[in-house]
C-alpha atoms as a PDB file:
ATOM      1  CA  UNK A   1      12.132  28.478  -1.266  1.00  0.00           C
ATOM      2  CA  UNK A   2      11.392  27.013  -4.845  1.00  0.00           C
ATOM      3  CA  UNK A   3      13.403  23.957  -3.653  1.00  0.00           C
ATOM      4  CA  UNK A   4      11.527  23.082  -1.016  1.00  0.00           C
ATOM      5  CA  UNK A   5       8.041  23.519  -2.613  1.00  0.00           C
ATOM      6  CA  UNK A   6       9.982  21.258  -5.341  1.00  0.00           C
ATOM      7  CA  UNK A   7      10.709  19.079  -2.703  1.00  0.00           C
ATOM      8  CA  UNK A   8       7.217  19.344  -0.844  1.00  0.00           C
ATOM      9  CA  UNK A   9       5.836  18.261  -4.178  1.00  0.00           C
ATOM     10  CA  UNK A  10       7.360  15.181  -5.103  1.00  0.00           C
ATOM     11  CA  UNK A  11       7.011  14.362  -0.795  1.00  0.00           C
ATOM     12  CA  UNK A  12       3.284  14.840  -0.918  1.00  0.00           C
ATOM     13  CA  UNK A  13       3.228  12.115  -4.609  1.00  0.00           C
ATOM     14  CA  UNK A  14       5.356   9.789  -2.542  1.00  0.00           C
ATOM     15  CA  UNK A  15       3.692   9.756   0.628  1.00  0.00           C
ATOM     16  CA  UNK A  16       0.349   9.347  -1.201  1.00  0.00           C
ATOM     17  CA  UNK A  17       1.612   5.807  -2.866  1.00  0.00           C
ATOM     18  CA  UNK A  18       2.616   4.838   0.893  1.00  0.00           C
ATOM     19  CA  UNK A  19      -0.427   5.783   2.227  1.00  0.00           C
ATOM     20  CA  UNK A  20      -2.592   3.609  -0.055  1.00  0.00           C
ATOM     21  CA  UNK A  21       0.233   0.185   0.875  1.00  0.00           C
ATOM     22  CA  UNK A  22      -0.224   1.708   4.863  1.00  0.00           C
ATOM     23  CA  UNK A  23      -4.139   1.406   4.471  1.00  0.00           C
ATOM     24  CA  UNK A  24      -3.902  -2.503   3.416  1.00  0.00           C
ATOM     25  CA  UNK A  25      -1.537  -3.231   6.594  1.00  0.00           C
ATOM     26  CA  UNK A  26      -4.310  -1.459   8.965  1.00  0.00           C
ATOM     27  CA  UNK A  27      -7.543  -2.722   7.216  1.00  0.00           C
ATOM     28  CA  UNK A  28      -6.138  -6.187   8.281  1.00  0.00           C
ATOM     29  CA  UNK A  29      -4.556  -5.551  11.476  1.00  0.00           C
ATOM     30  CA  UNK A  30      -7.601  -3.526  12.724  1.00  0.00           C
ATOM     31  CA  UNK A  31     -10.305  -6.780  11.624  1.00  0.00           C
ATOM     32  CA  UNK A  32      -7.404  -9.532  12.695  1.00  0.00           C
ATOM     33  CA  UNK A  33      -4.521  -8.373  14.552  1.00  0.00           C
ATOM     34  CA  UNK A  34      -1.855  -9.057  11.927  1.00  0.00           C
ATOM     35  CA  UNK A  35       0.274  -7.641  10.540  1.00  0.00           C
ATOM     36  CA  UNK A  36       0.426  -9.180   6.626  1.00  0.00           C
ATOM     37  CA  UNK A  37       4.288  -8.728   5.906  1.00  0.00           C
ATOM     38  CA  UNK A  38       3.422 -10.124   1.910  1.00  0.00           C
ATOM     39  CA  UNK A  39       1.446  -7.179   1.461  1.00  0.00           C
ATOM     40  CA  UNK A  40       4.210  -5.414   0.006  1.00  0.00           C
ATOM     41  CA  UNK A  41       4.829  -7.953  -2.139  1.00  0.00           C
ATOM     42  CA  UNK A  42       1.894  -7.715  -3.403  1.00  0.00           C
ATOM     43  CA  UNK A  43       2.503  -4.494  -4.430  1.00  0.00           C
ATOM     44  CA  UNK A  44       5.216  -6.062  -6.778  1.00  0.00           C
ATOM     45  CA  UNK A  45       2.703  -8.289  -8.104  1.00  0.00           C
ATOM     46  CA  UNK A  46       0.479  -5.824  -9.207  1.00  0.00           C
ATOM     47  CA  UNK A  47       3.241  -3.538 -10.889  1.00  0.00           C
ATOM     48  CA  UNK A  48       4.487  -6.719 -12.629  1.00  0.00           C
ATOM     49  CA  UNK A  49       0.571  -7.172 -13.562  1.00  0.00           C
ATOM     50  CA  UNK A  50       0.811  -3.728 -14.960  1.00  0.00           C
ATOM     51  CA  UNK A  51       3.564  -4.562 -16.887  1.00  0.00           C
ATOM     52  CA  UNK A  52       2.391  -7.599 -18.887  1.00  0.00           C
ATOM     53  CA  UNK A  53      -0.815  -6.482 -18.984  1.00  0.00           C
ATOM     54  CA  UNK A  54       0.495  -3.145 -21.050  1.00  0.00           C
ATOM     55  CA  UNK A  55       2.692  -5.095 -22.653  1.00  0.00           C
ATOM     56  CA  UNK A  56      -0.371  -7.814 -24.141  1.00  0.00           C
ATOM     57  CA  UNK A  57      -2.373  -4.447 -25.329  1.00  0.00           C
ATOM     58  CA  UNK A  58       0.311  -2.386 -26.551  1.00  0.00           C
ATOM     59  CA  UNK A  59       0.240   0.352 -24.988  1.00  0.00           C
ATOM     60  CA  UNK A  60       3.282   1.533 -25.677  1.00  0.00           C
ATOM     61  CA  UNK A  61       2.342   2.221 -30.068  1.00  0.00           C
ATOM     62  CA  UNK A  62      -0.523   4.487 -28.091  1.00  0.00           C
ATOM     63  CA  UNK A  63      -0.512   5.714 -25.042  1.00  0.00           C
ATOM     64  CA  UNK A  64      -3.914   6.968 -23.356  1.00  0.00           C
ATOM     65  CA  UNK A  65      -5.766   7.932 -20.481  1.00  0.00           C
ATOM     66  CA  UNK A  66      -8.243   5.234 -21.160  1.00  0.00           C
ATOM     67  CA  UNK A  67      -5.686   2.644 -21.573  1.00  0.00           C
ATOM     68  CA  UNK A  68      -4.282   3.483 -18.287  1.00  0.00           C
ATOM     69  CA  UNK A  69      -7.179   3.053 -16.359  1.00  0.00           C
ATOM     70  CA  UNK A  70      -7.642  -0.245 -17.634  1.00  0.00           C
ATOM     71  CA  UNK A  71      -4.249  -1.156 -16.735  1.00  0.00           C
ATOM     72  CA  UNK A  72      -4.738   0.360 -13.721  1.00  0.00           C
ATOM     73  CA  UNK A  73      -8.350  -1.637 -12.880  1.00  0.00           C
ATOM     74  CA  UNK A  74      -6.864  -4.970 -14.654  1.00  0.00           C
ATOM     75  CA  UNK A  75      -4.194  -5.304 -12.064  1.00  0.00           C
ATOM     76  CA  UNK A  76      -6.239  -4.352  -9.229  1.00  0.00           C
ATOM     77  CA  UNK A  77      -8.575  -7.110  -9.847  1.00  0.00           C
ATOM     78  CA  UNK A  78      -5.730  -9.435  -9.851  1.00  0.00           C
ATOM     79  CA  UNK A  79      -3.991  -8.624  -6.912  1.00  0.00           C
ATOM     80  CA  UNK A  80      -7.829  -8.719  -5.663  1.00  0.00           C
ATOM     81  CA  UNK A  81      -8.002 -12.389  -6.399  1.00  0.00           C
ATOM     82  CA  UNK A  82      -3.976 -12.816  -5.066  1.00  0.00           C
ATOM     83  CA  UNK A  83      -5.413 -11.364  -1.621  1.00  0.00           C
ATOM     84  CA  UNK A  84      -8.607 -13.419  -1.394  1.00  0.00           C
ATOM     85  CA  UNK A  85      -5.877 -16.685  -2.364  1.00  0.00           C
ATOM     86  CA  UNK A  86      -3.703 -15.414   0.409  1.00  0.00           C
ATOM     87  CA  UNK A  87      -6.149 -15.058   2.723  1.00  0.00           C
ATOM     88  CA  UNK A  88      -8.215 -18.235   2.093  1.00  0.00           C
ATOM     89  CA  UNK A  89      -5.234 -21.420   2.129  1.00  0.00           C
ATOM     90  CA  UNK A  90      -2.652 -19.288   4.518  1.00  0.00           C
ATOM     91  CA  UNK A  91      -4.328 -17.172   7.214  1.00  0.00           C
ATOM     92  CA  UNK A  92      -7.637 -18.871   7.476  1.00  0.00           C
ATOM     93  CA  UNK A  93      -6.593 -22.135   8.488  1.00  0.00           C
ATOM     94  CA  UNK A  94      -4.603 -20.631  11.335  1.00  0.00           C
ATOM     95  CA  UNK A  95      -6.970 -18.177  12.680  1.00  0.00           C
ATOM     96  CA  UNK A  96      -7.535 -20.016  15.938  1.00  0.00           C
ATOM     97  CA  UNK A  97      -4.237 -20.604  16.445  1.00  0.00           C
ATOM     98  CA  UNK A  98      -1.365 -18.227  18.454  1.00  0.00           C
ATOM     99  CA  UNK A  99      -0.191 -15.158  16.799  1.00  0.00           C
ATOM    100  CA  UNK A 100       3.255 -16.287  16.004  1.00  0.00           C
ATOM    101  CA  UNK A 101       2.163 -18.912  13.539  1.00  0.00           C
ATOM    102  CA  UNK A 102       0.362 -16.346  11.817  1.00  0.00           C
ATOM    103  CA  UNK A 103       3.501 -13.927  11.922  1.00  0.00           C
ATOM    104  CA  UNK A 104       5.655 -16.859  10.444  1.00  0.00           C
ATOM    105  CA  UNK A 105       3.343 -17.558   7.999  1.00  0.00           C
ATOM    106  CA  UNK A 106       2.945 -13.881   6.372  1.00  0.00           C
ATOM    107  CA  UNK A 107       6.653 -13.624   6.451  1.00  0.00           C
ATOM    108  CA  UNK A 108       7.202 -17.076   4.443  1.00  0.00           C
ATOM    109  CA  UNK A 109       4.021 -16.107   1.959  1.00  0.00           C
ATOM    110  CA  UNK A 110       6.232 -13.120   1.608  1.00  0.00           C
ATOM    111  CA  UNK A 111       9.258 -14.868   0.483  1.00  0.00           C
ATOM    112  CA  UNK A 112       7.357 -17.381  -1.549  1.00  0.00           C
ATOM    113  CA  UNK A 113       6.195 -14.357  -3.682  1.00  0.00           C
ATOM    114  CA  UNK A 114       9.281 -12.888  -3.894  1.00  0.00           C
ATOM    115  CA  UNK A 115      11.411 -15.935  -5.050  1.00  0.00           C
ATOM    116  CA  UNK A 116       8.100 -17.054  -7.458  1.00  0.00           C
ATOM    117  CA  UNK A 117       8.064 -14.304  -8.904  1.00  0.00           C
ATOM    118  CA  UNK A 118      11.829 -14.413  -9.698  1.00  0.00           C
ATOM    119  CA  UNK A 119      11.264 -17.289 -10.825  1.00  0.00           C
ATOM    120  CA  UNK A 120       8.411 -16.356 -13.146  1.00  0.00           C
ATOM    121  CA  UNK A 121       9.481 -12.922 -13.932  1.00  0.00           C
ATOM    122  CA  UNK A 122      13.073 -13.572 -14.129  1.00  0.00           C
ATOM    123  CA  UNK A 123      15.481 -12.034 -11.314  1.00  0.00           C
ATOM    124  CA  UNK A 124      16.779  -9.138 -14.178  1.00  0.00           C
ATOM    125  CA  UNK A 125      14.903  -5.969 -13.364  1.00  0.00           C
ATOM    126  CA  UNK A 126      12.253  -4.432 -16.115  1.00  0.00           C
ATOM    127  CA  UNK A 127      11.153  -0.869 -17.204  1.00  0.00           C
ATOM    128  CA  UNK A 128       7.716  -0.664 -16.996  1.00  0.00           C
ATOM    129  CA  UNK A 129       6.107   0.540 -20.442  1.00  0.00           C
ATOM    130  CA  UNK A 130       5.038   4.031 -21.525  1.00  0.00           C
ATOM    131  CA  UNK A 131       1.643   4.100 -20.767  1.00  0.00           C
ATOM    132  CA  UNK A 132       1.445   8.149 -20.526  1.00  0.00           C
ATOM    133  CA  UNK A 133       3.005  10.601 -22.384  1.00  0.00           C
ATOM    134  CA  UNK A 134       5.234  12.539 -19.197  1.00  0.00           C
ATOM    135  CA  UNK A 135       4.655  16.723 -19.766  1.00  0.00           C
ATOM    136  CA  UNK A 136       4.941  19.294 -17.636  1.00  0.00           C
ATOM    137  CA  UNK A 137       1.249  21.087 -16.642  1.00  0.00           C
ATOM    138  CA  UNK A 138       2.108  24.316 -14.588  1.00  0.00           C
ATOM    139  CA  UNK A 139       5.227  26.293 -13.563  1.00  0.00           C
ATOM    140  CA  UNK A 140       5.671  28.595 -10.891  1.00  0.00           C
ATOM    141  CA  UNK A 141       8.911  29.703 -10.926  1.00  0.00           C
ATOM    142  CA  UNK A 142      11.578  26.953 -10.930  1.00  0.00           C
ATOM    143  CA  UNK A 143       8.624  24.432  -9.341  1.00  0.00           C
ATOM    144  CA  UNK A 144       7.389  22.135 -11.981  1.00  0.00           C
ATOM    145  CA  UNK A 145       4.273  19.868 -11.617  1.00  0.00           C
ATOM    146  CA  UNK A 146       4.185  17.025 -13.758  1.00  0.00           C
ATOM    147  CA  UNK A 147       0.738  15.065 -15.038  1.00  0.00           C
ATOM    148  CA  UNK A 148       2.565  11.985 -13.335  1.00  0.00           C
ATOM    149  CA  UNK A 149       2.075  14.127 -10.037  1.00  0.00           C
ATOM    150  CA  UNK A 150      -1.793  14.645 -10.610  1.00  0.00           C
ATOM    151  CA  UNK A 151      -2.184  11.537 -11.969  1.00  0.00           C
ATOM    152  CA  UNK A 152      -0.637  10.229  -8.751  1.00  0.00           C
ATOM    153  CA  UNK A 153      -2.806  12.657  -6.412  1.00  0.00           C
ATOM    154  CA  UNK A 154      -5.672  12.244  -8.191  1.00  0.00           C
ATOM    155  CA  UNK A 155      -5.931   8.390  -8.354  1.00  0.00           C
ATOM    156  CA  UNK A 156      -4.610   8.260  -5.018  1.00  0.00           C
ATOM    157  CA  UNK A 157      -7.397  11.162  -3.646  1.00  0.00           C
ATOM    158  CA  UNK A 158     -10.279   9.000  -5.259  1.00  0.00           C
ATOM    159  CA  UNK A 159      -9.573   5.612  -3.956  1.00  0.00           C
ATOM    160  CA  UNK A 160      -8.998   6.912  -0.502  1.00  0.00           C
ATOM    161  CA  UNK A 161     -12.266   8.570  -0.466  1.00  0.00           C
ATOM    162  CA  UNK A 162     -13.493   5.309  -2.121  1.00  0.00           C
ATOM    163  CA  UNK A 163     -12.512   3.371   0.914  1.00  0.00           C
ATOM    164  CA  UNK A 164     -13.952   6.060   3.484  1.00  0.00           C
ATOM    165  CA  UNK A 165     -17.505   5.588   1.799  1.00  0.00           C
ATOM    166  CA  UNK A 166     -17.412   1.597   1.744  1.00  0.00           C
ATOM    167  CA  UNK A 167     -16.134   1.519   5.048  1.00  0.00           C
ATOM    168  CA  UNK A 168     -18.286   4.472   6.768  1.00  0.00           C
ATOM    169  CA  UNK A 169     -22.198   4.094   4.157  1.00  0.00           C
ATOM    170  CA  UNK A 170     -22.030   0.206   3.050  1.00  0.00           C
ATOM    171  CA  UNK A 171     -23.133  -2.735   4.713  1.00  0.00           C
ATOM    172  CA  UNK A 172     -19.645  -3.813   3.938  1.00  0.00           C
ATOM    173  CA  UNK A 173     -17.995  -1.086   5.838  1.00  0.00           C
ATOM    174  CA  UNK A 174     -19.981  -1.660   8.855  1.00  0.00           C
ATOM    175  CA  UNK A 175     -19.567  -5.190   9.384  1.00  0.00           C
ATOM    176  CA  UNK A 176     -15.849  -4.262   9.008  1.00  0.00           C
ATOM    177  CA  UNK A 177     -16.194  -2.159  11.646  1.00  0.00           C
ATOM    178  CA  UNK A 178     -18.279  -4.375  13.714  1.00  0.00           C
ATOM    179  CA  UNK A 179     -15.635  -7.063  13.382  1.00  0.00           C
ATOM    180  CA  UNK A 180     -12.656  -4.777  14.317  1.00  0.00           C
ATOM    181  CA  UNK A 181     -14.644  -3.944  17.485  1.00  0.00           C
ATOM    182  CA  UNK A 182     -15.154  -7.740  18.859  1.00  0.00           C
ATOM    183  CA  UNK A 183     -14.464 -10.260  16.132  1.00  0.00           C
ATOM    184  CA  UNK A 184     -16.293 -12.836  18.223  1.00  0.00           C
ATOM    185  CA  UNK A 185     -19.319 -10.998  18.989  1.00  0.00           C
ATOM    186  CA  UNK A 186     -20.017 -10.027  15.447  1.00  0.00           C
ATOM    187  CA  UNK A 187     -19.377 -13.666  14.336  1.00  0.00           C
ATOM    188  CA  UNK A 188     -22.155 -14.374  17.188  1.00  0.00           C
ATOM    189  CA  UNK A 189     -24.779 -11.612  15.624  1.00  0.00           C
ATOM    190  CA  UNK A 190     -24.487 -13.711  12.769  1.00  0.00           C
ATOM    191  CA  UNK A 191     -21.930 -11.657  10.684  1.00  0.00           C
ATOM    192  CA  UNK A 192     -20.457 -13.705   7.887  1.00  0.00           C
ATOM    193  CA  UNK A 193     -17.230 -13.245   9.038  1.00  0.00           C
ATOM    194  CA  UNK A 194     -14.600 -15.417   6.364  1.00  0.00           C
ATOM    195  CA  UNK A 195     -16.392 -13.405   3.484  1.00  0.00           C
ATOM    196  CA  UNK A 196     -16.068  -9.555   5.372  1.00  0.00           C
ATOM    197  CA  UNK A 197     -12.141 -10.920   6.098  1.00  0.00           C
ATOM    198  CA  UNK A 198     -11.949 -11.887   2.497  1.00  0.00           C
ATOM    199  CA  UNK A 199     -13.401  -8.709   1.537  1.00  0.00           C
ATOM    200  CA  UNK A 200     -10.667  -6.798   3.416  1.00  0.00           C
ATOM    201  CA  UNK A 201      -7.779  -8.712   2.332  1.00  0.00           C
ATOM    202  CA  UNK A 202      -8.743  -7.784  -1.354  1.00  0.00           C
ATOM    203  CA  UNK A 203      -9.391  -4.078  -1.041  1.00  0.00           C
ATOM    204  CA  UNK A 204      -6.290  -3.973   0.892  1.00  0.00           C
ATOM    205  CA  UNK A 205      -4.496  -6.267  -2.122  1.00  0.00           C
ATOM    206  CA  UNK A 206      -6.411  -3.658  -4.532  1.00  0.00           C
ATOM    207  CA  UNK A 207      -5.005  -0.800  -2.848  1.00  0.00           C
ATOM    208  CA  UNK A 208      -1.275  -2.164  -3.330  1.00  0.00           C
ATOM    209  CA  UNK A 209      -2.119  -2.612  -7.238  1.00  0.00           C
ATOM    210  CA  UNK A 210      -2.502   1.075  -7.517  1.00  0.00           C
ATOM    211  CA  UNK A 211       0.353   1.982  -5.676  1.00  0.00           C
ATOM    212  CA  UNK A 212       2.301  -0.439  -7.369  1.00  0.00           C
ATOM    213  CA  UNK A 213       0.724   0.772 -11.122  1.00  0.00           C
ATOM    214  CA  UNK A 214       1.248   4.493 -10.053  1.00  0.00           C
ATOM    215  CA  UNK A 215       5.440   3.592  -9.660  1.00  0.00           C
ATOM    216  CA  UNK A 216       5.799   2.376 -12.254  1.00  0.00           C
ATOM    217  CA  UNK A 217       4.618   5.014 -14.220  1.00  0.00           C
ATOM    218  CA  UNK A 218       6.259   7.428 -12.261  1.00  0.00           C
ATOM    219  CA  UNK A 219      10.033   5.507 -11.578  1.00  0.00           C
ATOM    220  CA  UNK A 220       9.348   2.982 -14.505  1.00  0.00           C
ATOM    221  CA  UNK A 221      11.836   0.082 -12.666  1.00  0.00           C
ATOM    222  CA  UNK A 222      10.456  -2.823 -11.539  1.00  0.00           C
ATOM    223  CA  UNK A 223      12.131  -6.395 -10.231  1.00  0.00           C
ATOM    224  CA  UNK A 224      10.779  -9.171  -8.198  1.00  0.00           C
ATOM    225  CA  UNK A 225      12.140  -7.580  -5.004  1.00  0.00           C
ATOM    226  CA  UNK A 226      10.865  -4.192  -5.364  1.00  0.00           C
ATOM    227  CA  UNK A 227       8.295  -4.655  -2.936  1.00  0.00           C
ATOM    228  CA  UNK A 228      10.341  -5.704   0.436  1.00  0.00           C
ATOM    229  CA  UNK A 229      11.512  -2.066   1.401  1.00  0.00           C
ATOM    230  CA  UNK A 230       8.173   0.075   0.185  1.00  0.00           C
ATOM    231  CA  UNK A 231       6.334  -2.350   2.050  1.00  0.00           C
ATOM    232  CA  UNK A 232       8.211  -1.740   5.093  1.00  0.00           C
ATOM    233  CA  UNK A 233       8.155   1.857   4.480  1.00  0.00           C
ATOM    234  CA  UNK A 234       4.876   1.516   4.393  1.00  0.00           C
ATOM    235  CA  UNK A 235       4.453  -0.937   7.743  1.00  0.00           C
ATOM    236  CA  UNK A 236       5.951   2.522   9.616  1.00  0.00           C
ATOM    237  CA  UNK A 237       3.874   4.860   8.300  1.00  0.00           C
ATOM    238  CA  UNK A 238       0.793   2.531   9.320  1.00  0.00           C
ATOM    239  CA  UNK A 239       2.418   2.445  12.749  1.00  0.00           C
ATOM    240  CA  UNK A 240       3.200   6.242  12.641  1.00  0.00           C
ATOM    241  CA  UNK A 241      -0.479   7.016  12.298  1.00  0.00           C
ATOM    242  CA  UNK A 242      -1.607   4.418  14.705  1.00  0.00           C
ATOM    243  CA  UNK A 243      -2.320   1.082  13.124  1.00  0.00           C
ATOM    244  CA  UNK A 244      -5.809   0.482  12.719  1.00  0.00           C
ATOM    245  CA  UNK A 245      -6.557   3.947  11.890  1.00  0.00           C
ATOM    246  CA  UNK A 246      -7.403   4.867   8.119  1.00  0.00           C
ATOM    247  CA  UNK A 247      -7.069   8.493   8.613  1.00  0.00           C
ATOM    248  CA  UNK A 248      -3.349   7.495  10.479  1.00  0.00           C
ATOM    249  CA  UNK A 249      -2.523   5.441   7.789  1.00  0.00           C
ATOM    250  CA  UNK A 250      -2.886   8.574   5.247  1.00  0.00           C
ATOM    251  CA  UNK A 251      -1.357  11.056   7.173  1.00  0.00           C
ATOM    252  CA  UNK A 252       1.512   8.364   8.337  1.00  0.00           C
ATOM    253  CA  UNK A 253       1.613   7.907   4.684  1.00  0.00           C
ATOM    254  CA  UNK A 254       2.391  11.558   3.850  1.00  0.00           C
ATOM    255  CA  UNK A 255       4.609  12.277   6.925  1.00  0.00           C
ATOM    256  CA  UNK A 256       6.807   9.449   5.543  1.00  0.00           C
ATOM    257  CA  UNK A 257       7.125  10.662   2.153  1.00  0.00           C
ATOM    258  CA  UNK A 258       7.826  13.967   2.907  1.00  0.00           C
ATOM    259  CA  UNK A 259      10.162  13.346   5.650  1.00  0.00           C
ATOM    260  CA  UNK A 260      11.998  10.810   2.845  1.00  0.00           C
ATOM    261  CA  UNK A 261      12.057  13.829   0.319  1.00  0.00           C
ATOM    262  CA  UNK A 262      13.667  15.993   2.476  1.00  0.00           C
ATOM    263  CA  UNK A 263      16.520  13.656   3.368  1.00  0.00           C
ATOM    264  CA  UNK A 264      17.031  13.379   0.049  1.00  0.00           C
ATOM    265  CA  UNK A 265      17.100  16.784  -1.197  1.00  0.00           C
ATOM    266  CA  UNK A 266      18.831  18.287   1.970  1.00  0.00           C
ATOM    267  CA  UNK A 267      21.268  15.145   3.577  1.00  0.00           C
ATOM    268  CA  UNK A 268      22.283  12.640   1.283  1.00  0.00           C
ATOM    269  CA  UNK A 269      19.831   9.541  -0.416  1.00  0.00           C
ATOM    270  CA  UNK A 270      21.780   7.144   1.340  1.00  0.00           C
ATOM    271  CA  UNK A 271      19.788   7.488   4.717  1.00  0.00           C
ATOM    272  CA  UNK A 272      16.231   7.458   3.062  1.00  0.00           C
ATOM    273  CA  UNK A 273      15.964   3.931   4.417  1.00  0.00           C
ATOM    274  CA  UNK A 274      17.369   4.422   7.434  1.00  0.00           C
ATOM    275  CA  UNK A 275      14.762   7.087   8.337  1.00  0.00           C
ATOM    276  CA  UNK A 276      11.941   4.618   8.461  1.00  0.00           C
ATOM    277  CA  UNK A 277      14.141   2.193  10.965  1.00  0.00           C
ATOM    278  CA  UNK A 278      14.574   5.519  12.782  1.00  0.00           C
ATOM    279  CA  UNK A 279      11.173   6.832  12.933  1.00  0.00           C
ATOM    280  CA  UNK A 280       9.594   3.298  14.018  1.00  0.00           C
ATOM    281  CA  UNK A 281      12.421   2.894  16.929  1.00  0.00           C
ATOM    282  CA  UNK A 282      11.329   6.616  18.027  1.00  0.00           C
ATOM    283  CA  UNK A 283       7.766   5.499  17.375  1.00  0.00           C
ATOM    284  CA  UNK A 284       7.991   2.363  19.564  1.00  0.00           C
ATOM    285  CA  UNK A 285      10.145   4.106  22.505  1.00  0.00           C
ATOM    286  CA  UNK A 286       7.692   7.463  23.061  1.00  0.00           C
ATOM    287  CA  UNK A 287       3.958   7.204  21.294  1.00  0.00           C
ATOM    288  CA  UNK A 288       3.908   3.529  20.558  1.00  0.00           C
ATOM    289  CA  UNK A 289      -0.111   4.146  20.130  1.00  0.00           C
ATOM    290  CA  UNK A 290       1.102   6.217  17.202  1.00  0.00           C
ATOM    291  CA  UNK A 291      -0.086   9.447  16.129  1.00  0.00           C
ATOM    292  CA  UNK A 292      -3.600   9.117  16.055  1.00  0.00           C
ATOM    293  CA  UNK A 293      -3.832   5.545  18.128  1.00  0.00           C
ATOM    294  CA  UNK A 294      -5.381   5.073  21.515  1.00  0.00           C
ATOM    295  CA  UNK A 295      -3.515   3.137  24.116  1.00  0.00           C
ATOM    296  CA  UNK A 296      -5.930   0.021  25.199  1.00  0.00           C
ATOM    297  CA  UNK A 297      -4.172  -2.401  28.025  1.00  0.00           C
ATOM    298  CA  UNK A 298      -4.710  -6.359  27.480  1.00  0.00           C
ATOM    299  CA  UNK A 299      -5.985  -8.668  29.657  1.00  0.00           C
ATOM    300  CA  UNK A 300      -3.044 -11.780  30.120  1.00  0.00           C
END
């Protein structure tokens, strides 16, 4: 029984850096209907962000809280700025036109950041700096919670309630909303749409940073491809939850890290990728609304 609270435990941290990647995939799909397959590479641009970053303060002669956060705030406001860029010279210019160029164009933004940033970064993975001490807090028997673990829960927690007040109290929030429900009549009510877009590509881009920030702390590896199968991870669990749905995206999120965990400890990790393929195939086939999505027909 110890095991599987063990196994609940480090589930629960997973699912939680999933959940904040899933919320960037539905922020965008819900306002425009795509799906932005770079966004887990930017992920990988904000743990690489991390990583310099740490490395041009030194954290590593004294690790701290305080330094963390900074980290942690520094490369969200750079994968910010990598979102608005993204959004601004490749989405925006093809916003009137079909689908499929859009599709085409997220997945080759998505290979230009990869093979940049091998290029930049060098294709040799790195270990991510000590920017916390790692101690155990609490025991209970042979279960062992980490400050990683509520440093993962915690950071996770408060930018998920973050988003819930910007999108459900702020002006913000509710032209968000107002453009998921009919992009074309809040454009018409005089809603300024490009900025609320832009806005929603970089919360979803600032999202990633802390997920990306919170792995490396936690499995300190990072390489320029590091992003390609979180991000898809991540995709499913959007999907699993219904995509377009914040709450979805959280508890798709979880679901996905737990189920992942439990592979792991119980089968062999050798199908932990193969359970996401798995899950979105029996997504697609019975509840292809998702968990918590609504079924609306298209006019063709």
């Amino acid at each position: 029984m110890e095991k599987l609270f063990q196994h609940c435990l480090n589930g629960l941290a997973l699912g939680s850096i999933y959940a904040l990647i899933a919320l960037g995939y539905t922020m965008v799909y819900g306002i425009l209907k795509l799906i932005n397959f770079a966004h887990g590479d930017v992920y990988m641009v904000g743990a690489f962000s991390g990583y310099y970053i740490s490395r041009w303060i030194g954290v590593e002669r004294s690790p701290s809280i305080f330094r963390a956060a900074f980290i942690l705030v520094a490369s969200m406001v750079v994968c910010a700025i990598l979102g608005f860029l993204i959004e601004r010279f490749a989405y925006r210019p093809l916003r009137k036109a079909p689908r499929i160029n859009a599709l085409i164009t997220a997945i080759g933004v998505s290979l230009f950041l990869e093979y940049a940033s091998q290029l930049i970064f060098g294709p040799d993975p790195k270990f991510f700096p000590t920017i916390l001490e790692r101690s155990i807090v609490m025991t209970f028997g042979e279960v062992a919670i980490s400050n990683f673990q509520l440093l993962v829960f915690a950071v996770s927690l408060a930018l998920m309630l973050s988003l819930r007040y910007l999108v459900l109290h702020t002006k913000v929030g509710r032209a968000m909303r107002a453009l998921s429900f009919d992009f074309t009549t809040a454009n018409l009510l005089g809603i300024p749409t490009d900025r609320i877009v832009s806005y929603t590509f970089m919360l979803g881009a600032a999202l990633a940073a802390a997920a990306g920030i919170l792995v490396g702390i936690v499995y300190p590896r990072i390489d320029p491809l590091m992003g390609i199968m979180p991000g898809l991870k991540a995709f499913v669990a959007a999907v699993l939850g219904g995509i377009g749905n914040f709450p979805g995206a959280v508890v798709g999120g979880i679901l996905m890290g737990l189920s992942e965990e439990m592979v792991v400890g119980y089968l062999s990790s050798t199908y932990r990728d193969a359970l996401a393929f798995g899950l979105l195939i029996l997504i697609l086939l019975f509840r292809p609304s998702g968990l918590f999505g609504k079924y609306v027909p298209e006019k063709v």
